[in-house]
C-alpha atoms as a PDB file:
ATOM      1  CA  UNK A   1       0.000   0.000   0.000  1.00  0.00           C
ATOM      2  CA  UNK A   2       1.217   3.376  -1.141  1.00  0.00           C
ATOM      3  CA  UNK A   3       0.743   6.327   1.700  1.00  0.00           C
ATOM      4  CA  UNK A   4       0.545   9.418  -0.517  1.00  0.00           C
ATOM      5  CA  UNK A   5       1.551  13.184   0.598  1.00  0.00           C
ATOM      6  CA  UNK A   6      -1.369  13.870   1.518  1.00  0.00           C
ATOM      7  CA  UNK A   7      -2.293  11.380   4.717  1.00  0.00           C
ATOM      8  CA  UNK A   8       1.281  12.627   5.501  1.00  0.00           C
ATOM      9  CA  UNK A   9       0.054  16.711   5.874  1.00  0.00           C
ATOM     10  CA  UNK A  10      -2.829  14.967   7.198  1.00  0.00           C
ATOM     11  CA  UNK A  11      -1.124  13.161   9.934  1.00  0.00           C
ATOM     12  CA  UNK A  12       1.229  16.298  10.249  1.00  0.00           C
ATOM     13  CA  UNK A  13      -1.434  18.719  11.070  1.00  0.00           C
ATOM     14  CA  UNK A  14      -3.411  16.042  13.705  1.00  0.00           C
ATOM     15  CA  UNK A  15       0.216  15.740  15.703  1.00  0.00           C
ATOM     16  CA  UNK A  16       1.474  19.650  15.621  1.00  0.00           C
ATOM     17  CA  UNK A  17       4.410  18.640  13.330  1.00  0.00           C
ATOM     18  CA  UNK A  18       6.267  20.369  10.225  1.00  0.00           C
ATOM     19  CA  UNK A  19       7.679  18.539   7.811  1.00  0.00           C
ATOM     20  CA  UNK A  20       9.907  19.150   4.947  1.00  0.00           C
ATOM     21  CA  UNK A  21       9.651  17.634   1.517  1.00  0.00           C
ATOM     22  CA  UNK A  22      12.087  15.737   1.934  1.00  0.00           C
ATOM     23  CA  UNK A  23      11.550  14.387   4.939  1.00  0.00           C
ATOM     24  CA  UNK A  24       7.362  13.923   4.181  1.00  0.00           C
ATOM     25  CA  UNK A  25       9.301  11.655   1.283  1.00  0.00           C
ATOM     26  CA  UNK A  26      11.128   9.730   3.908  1.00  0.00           C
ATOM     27  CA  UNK A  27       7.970   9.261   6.318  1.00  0.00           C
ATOM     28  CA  UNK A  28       6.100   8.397   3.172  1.00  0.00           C
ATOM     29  CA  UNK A  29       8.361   5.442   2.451  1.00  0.00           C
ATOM     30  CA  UNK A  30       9.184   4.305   5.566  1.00  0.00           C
ATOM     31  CA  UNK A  31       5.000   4.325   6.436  1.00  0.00           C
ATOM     32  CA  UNK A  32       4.465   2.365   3.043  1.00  0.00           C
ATOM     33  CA  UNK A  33       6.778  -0.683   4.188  1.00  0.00           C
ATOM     34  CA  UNK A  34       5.287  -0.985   7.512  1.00  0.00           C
ATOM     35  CA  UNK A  35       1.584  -1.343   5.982  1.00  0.00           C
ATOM     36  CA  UNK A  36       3.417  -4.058   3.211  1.00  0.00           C
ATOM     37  CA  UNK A  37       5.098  -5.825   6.247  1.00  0.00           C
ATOM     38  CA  UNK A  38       1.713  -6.068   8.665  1.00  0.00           C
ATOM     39  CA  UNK A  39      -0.199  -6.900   5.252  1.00  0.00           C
ATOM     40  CA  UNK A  40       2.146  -9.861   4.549  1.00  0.00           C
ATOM     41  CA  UNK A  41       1.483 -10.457   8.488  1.00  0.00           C
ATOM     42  CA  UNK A  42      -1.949 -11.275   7.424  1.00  0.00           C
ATOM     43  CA  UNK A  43      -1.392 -13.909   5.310  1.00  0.00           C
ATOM     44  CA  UNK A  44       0.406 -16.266   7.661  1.00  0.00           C
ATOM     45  CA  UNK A  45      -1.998 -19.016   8.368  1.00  0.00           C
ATOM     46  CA  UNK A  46      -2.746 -18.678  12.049  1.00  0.00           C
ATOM     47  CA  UNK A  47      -5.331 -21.183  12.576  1.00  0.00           C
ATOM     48  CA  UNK A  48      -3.454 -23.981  14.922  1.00  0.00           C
ATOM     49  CA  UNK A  49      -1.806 -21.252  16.591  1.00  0.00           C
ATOM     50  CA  UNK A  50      -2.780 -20.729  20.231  1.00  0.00           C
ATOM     51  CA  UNK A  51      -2.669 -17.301  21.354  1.00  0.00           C
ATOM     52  CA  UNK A  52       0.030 -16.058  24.026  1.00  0.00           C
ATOM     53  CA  UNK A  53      -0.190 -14.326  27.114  1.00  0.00           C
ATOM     54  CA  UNK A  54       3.238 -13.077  27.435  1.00  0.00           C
ATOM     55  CA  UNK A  55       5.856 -13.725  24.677  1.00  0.00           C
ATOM     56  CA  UNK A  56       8.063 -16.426  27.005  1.00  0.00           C
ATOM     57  CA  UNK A  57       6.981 -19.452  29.130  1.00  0.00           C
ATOM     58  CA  UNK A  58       9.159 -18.352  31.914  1.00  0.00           C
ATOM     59  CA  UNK A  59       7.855 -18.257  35.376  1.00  0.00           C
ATOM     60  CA  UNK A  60       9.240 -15.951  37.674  1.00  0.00           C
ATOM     61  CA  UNK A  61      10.492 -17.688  41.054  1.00  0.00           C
ATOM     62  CA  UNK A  62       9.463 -15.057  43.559  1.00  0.00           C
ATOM     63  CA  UNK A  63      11.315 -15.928  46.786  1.00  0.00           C
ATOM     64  CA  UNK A  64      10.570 -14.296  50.610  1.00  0.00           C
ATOM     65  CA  UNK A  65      12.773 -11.653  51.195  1.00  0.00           C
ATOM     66  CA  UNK A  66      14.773 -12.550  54.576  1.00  0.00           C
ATOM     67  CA  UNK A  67      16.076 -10.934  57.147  1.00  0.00           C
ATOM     68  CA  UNK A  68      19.923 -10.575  57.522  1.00  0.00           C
ATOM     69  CA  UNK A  69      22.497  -9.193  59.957  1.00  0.00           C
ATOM     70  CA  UNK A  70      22.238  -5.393  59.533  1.00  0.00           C
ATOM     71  CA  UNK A  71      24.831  -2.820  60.010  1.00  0.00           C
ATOM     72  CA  UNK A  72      25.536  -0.736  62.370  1.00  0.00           C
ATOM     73  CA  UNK A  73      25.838   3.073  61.925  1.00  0.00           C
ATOM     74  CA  UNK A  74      29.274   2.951  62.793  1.00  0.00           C
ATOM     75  CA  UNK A  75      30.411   0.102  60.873  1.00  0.00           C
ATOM     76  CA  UNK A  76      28.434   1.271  57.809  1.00  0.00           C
ATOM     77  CA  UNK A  77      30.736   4.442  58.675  1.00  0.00           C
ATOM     78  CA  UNK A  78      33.659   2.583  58.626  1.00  0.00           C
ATOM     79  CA  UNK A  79      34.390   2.136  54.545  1.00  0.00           C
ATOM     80  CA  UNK A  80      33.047   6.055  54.076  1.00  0.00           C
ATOM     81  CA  UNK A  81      36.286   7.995  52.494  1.00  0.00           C
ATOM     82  CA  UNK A  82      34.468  11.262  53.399  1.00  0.00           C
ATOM     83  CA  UNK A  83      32.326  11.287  56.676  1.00  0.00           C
ATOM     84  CA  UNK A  84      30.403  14.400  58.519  1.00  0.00           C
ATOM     85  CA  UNK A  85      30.031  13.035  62.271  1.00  0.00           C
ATOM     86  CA  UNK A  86      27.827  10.446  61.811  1.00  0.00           C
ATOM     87  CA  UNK A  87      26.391  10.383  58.123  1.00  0.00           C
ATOM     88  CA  UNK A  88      28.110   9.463  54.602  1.00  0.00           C
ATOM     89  CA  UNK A  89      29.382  13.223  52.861  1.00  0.00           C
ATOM     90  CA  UNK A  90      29.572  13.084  49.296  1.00  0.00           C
ATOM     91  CA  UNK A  91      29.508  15.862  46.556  1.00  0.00           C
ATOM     92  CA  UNK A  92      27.313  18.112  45.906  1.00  0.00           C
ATOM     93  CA  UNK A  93      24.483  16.708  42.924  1.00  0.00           C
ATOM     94  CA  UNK A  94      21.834  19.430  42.272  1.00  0.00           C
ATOM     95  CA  UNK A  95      22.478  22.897  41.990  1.00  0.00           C
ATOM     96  CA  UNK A  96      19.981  25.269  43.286  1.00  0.00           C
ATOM     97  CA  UNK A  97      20.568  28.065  41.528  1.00  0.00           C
END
């Protein structure tokens, strides 16, 4: 199927967007080939096919999340190469100016 010029200016005016000619060209070729590919889509014979609910058989193995020994402030403290009394220091992120 051939997408003229003028679904392009049509589809260009319904999303706010300018186009060139050249670039209308590109769109209009590129738009063609998709509507060929999904139209040869159609004729694959589908009929024994069942329909999937997600596109792999994998099950996720959801486990319990457990407890472990936690650290202490200090000890988190410990590996810090920059520390302001009791809290991790590092560099400044955001500006707020």
């Amino acid at each position: 199927m051939k997408i003229d010029i003028k679904v392009i200016e049509k589809l260009s005016v319904l999303s706010k967007l300018k186009f060139s000619e050249k670039e209308t060209n590109l769109i209009s070729e590129d738009l063609s080939k998709m509507l060929d590919f999904i139209n040869k889509l159609k004729e694959v014979d589908t009929a024994d096919v069942e329909p999937l609910i997600h596109m792999n058989e994998e099950i996720n193995n959801w486990r319990e999340d457990q407890l472990d020994q936690m650290l202490g402030q200090t000890k988190a403290l410990e590996n810090s190469p920059v520390k302001d009394g009791t809290y991790f220091k590092i560099p400044k992120v955001l500006d707020k100016s």
